[in-house]
Structures are given as C-alpha cells and as structure tokens.
PDB file of N, CA and C in Angstrom:
ATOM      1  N   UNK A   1     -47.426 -45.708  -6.499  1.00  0.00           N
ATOM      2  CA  UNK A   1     -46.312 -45.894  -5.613  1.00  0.00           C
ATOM      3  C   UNK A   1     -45.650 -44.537  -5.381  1.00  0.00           C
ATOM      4  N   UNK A   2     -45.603 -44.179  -4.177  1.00  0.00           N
ATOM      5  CA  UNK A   2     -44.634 -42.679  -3.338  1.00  0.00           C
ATOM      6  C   UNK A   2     -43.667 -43.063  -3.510  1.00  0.00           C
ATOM      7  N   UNK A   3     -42.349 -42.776  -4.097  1.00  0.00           N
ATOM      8  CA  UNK A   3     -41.279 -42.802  -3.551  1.00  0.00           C
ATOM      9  C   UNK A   3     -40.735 -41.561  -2.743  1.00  0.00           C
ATOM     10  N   UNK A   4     -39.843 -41.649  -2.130  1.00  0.00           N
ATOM     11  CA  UNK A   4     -39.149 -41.002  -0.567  1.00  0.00           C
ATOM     12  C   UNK A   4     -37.955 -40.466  -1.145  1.00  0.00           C
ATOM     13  N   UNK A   5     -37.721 -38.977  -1.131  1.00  0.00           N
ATOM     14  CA  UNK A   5     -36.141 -39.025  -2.167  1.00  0.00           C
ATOM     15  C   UNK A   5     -35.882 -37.838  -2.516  1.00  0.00           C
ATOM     16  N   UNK A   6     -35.037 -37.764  -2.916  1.00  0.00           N
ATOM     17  CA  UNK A   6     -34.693 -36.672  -4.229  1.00  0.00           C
ATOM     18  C   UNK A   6     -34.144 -37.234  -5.463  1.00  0.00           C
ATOM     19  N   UNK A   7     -34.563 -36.304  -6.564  1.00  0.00           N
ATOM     20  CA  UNK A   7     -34.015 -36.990  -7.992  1.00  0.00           C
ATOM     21  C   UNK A   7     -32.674 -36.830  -8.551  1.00  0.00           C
ATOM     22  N   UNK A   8     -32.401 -36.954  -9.466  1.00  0.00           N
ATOM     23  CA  UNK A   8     -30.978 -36.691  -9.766  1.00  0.00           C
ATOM     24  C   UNK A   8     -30.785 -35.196 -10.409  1.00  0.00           C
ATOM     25  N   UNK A   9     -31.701 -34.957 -10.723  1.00  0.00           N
ATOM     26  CA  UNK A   9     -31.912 -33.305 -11.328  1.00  0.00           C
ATOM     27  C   UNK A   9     -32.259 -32.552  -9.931  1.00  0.00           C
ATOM     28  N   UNK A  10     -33.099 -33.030  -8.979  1.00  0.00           N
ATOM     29  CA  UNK A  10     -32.724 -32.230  -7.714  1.00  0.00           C
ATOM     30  C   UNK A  10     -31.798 -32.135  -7.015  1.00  0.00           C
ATOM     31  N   UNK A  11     -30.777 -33.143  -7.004  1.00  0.00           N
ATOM     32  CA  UNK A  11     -29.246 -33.523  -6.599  1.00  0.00           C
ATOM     33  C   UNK A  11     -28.188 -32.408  -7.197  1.00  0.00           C
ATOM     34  N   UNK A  12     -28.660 -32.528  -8.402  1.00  0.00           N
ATOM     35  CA  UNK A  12     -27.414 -31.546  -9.455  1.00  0.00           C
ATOM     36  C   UNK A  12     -27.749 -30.109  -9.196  1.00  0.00           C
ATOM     37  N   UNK A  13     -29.023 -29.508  -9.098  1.00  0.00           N
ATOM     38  CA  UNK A  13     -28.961 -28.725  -9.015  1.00  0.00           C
ATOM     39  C   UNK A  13     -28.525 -27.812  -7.432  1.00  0.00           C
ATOM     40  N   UNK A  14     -28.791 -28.474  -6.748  1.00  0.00           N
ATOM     41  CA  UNK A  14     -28.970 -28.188  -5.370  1.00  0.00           C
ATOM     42  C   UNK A  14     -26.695 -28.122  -5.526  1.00  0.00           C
ATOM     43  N   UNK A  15     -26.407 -29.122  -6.521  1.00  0.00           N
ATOM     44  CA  UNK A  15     -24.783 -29.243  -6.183  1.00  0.00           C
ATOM     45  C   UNK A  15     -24.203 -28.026  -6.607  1.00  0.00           C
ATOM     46  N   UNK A  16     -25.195 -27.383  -7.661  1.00  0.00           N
ATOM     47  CA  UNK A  16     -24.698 -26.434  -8.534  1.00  0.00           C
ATOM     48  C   UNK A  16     -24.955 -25.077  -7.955  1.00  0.00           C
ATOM     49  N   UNK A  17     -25.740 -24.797  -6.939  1.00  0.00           N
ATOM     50  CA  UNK A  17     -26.058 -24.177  -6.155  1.00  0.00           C
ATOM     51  C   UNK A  17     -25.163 -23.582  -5.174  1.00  0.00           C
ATOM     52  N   UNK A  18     -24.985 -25.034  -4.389  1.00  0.00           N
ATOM     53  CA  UNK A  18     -23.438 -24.732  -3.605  1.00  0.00           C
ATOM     54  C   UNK A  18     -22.351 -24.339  -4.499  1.00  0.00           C
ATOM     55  N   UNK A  19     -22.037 -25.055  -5.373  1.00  0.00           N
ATOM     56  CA  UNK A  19     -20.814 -24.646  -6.122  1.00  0.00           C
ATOM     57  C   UNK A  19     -20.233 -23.331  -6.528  1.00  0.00           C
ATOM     58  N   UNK A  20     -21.528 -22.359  -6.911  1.00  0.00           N
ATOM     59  CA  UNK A  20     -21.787 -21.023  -6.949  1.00  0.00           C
ATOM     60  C   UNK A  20     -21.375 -20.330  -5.730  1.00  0.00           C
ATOM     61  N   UNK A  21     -22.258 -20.661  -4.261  1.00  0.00           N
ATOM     62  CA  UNK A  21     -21.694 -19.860  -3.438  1.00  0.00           C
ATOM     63  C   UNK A  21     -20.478 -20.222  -2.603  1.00  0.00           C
ATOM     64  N   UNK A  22     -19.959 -21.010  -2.684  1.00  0.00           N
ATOM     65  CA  UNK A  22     -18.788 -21.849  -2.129  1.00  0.00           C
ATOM     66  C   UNK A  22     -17.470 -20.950  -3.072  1.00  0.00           C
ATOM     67  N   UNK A  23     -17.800 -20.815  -4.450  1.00  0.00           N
ATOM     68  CA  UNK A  23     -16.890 -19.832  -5.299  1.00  0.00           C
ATOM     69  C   UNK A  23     -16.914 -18.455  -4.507  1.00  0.00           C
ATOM     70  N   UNK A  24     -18.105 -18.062  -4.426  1.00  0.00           N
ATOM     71  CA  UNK A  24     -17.843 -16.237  -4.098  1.00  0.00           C
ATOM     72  C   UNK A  24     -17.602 -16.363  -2.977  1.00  0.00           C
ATOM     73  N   UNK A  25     -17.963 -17.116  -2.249  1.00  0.00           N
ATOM     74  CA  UNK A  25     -17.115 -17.089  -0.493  1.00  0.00           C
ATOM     75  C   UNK A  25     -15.689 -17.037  -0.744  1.00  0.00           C
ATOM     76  N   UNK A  26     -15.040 -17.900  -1.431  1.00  0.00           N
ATOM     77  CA  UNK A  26     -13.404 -17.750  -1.991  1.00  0.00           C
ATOM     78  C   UNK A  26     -13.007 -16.879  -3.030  1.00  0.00           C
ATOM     79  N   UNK A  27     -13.519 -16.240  -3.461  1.00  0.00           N
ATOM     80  CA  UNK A  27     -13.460 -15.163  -4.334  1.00  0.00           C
ATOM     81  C   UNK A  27     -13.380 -13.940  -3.284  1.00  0.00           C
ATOM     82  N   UNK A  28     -14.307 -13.515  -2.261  1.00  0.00           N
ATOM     83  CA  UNK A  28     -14.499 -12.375  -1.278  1.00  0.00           C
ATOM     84  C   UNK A  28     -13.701 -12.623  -0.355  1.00  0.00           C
ATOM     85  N   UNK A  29     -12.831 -14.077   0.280  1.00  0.00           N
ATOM     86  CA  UNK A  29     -11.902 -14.408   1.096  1.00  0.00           C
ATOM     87  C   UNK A  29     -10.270 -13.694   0.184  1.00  0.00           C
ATOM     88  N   UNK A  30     -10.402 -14.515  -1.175  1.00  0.00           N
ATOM     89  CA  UNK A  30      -9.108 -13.771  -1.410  1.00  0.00           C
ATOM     90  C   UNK A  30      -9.147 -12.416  -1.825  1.00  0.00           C
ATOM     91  N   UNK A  31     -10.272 -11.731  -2.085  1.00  0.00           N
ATOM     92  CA  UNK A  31     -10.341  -9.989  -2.636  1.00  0.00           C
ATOM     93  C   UNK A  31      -9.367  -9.406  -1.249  1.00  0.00           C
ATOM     94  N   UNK A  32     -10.277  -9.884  -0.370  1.00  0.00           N
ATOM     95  CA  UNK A  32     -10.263  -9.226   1.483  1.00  0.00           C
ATOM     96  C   UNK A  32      -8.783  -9.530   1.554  1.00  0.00           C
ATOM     97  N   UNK A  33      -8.260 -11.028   1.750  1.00  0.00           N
ATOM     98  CA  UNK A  33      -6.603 -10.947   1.796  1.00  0.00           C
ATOM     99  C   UNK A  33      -5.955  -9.843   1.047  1.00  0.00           C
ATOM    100  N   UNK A  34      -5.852  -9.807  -0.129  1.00  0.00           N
ATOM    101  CA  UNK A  34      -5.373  -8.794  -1.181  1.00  0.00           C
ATOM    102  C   UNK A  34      -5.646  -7.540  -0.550  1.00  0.00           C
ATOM    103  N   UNK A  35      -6.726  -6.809  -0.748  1.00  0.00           N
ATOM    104  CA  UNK A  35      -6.958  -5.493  -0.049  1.00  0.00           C
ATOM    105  C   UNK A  35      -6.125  -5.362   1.474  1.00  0.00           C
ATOM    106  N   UNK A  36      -6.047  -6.260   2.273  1.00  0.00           N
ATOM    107  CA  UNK A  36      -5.391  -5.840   3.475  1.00  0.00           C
ATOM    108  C   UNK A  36      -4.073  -5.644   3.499  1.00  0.00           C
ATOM    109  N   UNK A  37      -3.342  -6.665   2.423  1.00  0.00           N
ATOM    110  CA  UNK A  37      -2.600  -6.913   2.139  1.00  0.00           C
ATOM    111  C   UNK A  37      -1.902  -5.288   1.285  1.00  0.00           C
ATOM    112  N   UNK A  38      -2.317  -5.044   0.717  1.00  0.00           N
ATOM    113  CA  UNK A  38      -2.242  -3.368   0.064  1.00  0.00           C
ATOM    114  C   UNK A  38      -2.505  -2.596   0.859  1.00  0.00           C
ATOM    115  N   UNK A  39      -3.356  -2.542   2.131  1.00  0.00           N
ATOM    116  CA  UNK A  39      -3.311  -1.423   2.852  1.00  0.00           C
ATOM    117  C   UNK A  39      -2.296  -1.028   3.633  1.00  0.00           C
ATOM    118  N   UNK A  40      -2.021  -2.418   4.406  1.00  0.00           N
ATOM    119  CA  UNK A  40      -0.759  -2.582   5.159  1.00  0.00           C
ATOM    120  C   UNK A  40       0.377  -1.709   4.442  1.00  0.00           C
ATOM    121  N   UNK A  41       0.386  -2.544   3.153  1.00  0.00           N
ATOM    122  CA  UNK A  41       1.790  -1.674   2.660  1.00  0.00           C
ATOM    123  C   UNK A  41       1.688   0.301   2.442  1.00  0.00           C
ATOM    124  N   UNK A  42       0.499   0.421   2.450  1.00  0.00           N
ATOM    125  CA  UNK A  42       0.179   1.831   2.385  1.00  0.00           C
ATOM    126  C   UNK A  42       0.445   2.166   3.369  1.00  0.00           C
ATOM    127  N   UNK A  43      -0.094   1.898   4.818  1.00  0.00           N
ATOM    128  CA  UNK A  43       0.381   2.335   5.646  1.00  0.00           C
ATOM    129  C   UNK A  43       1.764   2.390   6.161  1.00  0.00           C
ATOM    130  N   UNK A  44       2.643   1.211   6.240  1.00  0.00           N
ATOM    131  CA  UNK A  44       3.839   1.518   6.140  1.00  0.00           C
ATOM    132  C   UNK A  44       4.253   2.218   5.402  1.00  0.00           C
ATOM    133  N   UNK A  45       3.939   2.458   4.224  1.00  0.00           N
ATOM    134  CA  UNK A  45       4.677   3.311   3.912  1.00  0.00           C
ATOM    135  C   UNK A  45       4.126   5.112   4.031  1.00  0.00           C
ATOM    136  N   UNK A  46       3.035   5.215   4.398  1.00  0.00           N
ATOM    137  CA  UNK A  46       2.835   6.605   4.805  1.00  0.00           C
ATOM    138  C   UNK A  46       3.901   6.492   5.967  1.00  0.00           C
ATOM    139  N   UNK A  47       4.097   5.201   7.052  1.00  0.00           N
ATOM    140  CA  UNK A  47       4.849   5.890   8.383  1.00  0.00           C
ATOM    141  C   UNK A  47       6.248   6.473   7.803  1.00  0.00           C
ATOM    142  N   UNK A  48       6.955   5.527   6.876  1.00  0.00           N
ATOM    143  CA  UNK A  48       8.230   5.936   6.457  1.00  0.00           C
ATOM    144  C   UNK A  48       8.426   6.982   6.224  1.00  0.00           C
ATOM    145  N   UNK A  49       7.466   7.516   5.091  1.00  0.00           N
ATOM    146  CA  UNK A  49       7.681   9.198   5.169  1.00  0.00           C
ATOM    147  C   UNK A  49       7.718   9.945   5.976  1.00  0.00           C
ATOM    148  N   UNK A  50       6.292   9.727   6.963  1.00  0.00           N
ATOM    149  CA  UNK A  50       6.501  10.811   8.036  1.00  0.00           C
ATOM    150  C   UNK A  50       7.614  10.514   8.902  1.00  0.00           C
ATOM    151  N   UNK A  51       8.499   9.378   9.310  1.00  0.00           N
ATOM    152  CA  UNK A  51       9.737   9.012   9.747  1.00  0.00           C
ATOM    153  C   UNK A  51      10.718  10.204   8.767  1.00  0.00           C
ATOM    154  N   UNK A  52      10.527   9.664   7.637  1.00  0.00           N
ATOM    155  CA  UNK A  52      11.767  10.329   6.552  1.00  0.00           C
ATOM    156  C   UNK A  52      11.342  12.050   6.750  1.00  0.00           C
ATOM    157  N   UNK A  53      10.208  12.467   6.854  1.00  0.00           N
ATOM    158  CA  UNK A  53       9.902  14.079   7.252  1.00  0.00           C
ATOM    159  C   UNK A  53      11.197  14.543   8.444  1.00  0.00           C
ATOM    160  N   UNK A  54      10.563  13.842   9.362  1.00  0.00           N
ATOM    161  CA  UNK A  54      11.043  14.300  10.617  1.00  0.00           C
ATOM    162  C   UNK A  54      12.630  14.315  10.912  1.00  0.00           C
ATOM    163  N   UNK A  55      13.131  13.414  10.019  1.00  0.00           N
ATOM    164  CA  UNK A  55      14.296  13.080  10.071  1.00  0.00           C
ATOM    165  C   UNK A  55      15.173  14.819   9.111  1.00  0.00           C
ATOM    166  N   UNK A  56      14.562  14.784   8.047  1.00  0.00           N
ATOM    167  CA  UNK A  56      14.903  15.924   7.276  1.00  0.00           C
ATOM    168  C   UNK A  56      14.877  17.197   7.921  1.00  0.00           C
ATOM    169  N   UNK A  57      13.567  17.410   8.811  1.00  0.00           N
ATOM    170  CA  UNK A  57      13.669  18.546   9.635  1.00  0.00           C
ATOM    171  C   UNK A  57      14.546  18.600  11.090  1.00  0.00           C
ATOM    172  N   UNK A  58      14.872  17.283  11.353  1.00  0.00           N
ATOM    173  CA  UNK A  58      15.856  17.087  12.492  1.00  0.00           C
ATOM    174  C   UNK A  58      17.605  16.834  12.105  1.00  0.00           C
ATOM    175  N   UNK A  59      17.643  15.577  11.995  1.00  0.00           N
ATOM    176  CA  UNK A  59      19.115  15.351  11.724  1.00  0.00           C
ATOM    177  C   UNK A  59      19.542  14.766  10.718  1.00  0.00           C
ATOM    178  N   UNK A  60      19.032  15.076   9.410  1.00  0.00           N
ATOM    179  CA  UNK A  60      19.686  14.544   7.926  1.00  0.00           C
ATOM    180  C   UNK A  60      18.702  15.733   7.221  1.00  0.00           C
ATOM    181  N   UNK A  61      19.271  17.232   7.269  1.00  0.00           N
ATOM    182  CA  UNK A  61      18.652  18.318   6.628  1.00  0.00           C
ATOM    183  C   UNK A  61      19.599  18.049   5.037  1.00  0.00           C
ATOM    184  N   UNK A  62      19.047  18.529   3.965  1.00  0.00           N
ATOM    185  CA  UNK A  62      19.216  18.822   2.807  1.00  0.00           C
ATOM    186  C   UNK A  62      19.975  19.914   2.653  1.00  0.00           C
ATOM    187  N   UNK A  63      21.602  18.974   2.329  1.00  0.00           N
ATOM    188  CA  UNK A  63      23.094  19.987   2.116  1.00  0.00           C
ATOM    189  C   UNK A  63      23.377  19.497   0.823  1.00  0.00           C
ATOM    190  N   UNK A  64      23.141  20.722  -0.097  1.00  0.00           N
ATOM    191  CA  UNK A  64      23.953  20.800  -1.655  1.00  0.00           C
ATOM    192  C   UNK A  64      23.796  19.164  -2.325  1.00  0.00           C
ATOM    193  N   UNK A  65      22.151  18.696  -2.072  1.00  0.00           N
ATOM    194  CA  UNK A  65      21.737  18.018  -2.980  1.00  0.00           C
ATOM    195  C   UNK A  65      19.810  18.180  -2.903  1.00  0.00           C
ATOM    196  N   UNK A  66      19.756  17.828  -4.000  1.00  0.00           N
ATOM    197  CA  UNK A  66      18.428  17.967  -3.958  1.00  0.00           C
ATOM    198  C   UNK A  66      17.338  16.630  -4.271  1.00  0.00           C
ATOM    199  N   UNK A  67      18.076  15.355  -4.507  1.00  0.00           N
ATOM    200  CA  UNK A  67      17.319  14.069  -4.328  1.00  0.00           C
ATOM    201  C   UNK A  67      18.327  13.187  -3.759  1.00  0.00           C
ATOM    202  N   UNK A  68      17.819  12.426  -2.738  1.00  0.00           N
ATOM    203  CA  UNK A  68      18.022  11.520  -2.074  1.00  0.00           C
ATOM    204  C   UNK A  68      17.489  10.003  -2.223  1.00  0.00           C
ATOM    205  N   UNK A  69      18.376   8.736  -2.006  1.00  0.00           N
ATOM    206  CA  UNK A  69      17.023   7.633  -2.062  1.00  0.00           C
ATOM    207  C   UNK A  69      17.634   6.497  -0.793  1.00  0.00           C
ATOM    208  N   UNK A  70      16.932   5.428  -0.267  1.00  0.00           N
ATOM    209  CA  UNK A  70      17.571   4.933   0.292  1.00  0.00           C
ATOM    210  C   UNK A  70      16.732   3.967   0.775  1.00  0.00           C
ATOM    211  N   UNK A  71      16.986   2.869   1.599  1.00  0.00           N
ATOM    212  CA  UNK A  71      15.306   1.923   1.732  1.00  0.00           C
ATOM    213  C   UNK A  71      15.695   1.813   3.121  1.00  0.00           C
ATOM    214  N   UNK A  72      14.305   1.027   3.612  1.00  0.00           N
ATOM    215  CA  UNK A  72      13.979   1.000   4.956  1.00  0.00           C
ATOM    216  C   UNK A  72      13.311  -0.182   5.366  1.00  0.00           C
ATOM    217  N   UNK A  73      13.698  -0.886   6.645  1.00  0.00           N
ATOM    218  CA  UNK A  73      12.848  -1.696   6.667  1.00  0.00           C
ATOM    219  C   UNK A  73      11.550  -1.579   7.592  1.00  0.00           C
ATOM    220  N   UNK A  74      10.785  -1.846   7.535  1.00  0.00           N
ATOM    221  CA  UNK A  74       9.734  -1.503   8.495  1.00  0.00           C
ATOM    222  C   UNK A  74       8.409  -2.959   8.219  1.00  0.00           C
ATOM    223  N   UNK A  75       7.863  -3.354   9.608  1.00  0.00           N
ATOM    224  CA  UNK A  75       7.525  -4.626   9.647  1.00  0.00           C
ATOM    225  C   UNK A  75       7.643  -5.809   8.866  1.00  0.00           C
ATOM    226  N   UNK A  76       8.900  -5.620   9.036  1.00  0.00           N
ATOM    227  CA  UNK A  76       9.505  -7.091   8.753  1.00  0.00           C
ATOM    228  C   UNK A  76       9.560  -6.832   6.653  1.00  0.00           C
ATOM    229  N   UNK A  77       9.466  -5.803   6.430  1.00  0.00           N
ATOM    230  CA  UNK A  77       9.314  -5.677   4.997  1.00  0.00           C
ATOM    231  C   UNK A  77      10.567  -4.499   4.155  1.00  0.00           C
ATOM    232  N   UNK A  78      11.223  -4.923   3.189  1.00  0.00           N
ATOM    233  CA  UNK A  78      11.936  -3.541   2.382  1.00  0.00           C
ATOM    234  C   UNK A  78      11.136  -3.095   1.710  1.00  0.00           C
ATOM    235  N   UNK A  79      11.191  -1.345   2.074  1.00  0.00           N
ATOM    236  CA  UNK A  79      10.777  -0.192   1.190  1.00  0.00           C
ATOM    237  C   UNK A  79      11.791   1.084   0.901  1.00  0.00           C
ATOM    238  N   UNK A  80      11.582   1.502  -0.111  1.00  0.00           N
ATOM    239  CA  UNK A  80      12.392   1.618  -1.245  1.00  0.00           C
ATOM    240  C   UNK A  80      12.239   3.534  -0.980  1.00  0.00           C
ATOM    241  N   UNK A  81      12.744   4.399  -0.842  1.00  0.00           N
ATOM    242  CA  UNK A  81      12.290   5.511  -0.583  1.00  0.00           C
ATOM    243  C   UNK A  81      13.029   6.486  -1.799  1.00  0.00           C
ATOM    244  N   UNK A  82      12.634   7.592  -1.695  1.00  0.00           N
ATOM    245  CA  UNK A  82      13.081   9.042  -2.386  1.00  0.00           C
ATOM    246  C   UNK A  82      12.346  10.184  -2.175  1.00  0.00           C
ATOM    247  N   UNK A  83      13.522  10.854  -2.130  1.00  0.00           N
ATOM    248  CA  UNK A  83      13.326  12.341  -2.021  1.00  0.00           C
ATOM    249  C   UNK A  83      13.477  13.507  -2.595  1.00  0.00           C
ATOM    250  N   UNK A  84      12.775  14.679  -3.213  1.00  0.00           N
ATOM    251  CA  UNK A  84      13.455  15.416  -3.621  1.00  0.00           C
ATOM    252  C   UNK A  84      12.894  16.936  -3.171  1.00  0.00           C
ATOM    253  N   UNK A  85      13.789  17.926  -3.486  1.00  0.00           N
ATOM    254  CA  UNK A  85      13.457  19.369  -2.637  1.00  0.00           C
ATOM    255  C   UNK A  85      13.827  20.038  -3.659  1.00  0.00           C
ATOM    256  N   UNK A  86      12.801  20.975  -3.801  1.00  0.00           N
ATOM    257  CA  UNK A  86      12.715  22.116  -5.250  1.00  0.00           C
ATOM    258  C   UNK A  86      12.072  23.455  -4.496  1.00  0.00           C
ATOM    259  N   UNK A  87      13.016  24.423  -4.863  1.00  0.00           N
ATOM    260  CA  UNK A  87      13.196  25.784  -4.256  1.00  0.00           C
ATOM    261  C   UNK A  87      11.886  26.218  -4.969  1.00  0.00           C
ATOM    262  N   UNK A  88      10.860  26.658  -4.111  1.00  0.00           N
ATOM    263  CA  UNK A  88       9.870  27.132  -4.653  1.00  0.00           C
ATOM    264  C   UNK A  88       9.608  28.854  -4.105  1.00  0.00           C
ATOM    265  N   UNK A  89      10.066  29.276  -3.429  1.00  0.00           N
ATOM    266  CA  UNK A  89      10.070  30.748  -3.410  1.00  0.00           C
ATOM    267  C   UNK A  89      11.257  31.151  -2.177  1.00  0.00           C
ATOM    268  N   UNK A  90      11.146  32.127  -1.568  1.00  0.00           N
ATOM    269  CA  UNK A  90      12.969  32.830  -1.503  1.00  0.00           C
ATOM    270  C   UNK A  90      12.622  32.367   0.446  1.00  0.00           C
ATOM    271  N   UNK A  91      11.462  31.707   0.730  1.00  0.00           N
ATOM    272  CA  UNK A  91      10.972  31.564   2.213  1.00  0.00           C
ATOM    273  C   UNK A  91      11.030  29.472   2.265  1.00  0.00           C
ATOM    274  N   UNK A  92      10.231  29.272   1.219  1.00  0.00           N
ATOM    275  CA  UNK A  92       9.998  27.794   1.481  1.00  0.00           C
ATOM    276  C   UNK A  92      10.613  27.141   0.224  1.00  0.00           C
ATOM    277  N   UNK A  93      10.506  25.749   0.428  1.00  0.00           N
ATOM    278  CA  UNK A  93      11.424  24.406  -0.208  1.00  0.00           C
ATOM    279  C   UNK A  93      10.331  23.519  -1.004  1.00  0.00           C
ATOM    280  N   UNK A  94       9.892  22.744  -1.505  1.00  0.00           N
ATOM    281  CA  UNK A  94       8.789  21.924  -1.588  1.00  0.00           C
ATOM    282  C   UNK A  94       9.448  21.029  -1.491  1.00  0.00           C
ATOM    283  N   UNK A  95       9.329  19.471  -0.302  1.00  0.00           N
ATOM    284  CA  UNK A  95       9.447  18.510  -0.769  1.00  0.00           C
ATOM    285  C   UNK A  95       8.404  17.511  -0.939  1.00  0.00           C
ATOM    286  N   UNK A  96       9.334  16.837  -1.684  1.00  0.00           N
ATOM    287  CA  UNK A  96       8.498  15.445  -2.209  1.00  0.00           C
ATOM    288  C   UNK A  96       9.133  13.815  -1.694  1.00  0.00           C
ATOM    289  N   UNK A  97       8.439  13.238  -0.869  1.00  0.00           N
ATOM    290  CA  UNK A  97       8.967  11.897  -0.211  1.00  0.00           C
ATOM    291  C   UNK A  97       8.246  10.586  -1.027  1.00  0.00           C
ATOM    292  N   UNK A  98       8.880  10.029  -1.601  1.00  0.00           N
ATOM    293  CA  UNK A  98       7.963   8.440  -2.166  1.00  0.00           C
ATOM    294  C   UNK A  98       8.656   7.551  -1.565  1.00  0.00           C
ATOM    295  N   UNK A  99       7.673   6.715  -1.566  1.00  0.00           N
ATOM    296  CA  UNK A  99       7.544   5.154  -0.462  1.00  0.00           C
ATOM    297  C   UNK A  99       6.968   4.342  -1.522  1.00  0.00           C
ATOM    298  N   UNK A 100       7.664   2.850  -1.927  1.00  0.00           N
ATOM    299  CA  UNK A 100       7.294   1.976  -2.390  1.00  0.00           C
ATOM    300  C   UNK A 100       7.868   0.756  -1.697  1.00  0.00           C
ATOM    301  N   UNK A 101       7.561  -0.082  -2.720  1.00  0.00           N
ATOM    302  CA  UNK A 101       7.961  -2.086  -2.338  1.00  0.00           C
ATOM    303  C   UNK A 101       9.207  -2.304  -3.454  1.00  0.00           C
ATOM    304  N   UNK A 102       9.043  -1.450  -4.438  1.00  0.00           N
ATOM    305  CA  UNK A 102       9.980  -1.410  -5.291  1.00  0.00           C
ATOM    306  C   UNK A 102      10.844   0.024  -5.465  1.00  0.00           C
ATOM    307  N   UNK A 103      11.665  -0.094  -6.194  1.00  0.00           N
ATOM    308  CA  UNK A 103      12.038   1.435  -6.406  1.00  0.00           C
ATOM    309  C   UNK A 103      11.911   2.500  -7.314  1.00  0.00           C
ATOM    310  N   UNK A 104      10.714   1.885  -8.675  1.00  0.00           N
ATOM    311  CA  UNK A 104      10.061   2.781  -9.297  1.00  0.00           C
ATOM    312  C   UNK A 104       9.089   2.475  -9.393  1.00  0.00           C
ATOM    313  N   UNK A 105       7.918   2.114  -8.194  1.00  0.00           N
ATOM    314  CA  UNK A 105       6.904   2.367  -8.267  1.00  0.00           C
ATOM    315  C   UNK A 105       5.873   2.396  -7.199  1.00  0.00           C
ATOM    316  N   UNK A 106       6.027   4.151  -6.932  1.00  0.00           N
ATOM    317  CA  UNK A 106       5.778   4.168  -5.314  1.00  0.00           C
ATOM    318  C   UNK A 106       4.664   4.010  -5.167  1.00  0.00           C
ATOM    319  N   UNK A 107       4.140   3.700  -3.875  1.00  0.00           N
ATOM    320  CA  UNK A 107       2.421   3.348  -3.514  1.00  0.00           C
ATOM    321  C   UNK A 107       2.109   4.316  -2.715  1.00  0.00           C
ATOM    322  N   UNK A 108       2.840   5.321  -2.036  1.00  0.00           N
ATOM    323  CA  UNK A 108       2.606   6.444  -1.349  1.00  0.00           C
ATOM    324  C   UNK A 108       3.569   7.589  -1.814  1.00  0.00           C
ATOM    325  N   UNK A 109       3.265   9.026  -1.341  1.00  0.00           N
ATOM    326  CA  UNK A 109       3.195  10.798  -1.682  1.00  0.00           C
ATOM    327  C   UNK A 109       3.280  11.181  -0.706  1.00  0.00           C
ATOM    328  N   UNK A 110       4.584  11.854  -0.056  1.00  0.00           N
ATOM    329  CA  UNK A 110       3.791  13.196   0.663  1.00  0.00           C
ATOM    330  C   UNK A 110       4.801  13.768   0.014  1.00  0.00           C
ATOM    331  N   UNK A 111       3.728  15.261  -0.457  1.00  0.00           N
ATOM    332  CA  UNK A 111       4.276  16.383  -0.643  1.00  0.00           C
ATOM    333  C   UNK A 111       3.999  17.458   0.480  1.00  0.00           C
ATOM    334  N   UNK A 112       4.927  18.052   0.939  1.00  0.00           N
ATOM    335  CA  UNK A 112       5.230  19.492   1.764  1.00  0.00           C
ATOM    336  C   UNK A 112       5.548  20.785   1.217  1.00  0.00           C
ATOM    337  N   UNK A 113       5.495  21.704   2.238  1.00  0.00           N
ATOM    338  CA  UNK A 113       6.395  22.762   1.894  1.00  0.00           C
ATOM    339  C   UNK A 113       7.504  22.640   3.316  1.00  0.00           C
ATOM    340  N   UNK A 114       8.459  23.374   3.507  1.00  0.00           N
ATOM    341  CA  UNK A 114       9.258  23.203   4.698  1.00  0.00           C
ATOM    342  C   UNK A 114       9.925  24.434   4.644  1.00  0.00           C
ATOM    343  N   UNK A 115      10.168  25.147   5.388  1.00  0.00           N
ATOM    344  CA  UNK A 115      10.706  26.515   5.456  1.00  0.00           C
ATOM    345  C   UNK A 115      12.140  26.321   5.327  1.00  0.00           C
ATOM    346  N   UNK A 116      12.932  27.227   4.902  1.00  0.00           N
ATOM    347  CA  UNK A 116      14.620  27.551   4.282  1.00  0.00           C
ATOM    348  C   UNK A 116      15.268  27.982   5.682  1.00  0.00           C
ATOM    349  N   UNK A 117      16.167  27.229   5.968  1.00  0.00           N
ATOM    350  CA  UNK A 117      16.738  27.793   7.256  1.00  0.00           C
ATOM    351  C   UNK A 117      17.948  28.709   6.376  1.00  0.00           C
TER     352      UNK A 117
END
C-alpha cells in the first residue's frame, strides 16, 4: 500500500526550518531598524555642530569663557551640546563641539582649529 503524504518527522522538520529563517528575517529587520536609527542620530548631530561652528564664527563668538553647553532641537528630537576653546598657539584656538541625546554621552566630535581675532 502507497500512501500520499508527508510524515510527521517531515512536518516537524520542514516547521523547524521555517522557524529558523522566519527568526533571522526578524533578527536582520530589527539590527537594520537599530542601525538607522543610530545613524540618523549621528547625523543630526554632525549638522548641530556644523550649525554650532558657524554660529561661533558668526554671531555667538567666544567672550571670556571657554566652555559653553546648551541643547537643540533638530528633527523633532533634543540634543544636548558643548563646547570648549583651548588657546593653542598665539594665531589659533582649538575648538571642540559635542553632540549627544544625552548630556554626557556624546555620539559625535568635531574638533577645529579657528583663528584668534
């Protein structure tokens, strides 16, 4: 007698099969959320700085202090900023701009030099 079918050990395994890749499809769905999710904030916060640059070399120059902090909002999100400027020779300034989500623990750097008016 033929029977027509699958067995129950071909059933389970074939279930266990899917089950496996049905996991790493949702495993590589939420990595990918996460990662974009962190880039985004990187990028905002590189813009802030270069916002907070331009601003320093335009209209909030560095008078008789040398760290600053203050937050910002930018797409729809608060970030947390600081600044500081250390006299590094008798021509230029070095600063340093951090950008975070919090306020001690930045996810972006720019360091400069900026000339001494």
């Amino acid at each position: 007698m033929n029977k027509k079918g699958f067995s129950l050990l071909e059933v389970g395994v074939a279930l266990l099969i899917l089950s496996v890749a049905v996991t790493a499809v949702f495993q590589f769905i939420s990595s990918t959320t996460l990662s974009v999710y962190l880039i985004e904030n990187r990028t905002y916060a590189r813009e802030i700085a270069t916002n907070r640059l331009a601003l320093i070399q335009t209209l909030e120059p560095f008078l008789g202090t040398s760290q600053r902090f203050g937050e910002s909002e930018f797409g729809g999100k608060n970030f947390f900023w600081s600044e500081e400027i250390i006299s590094t020779s008798k021509e230029f300034n070095q600063l340093n701009i951090y950008v975070g989500v919090t306020k001690d623990s930045p996810i972006y750097q720019l360091s400069t030099f900026i000339e001494k008016k």
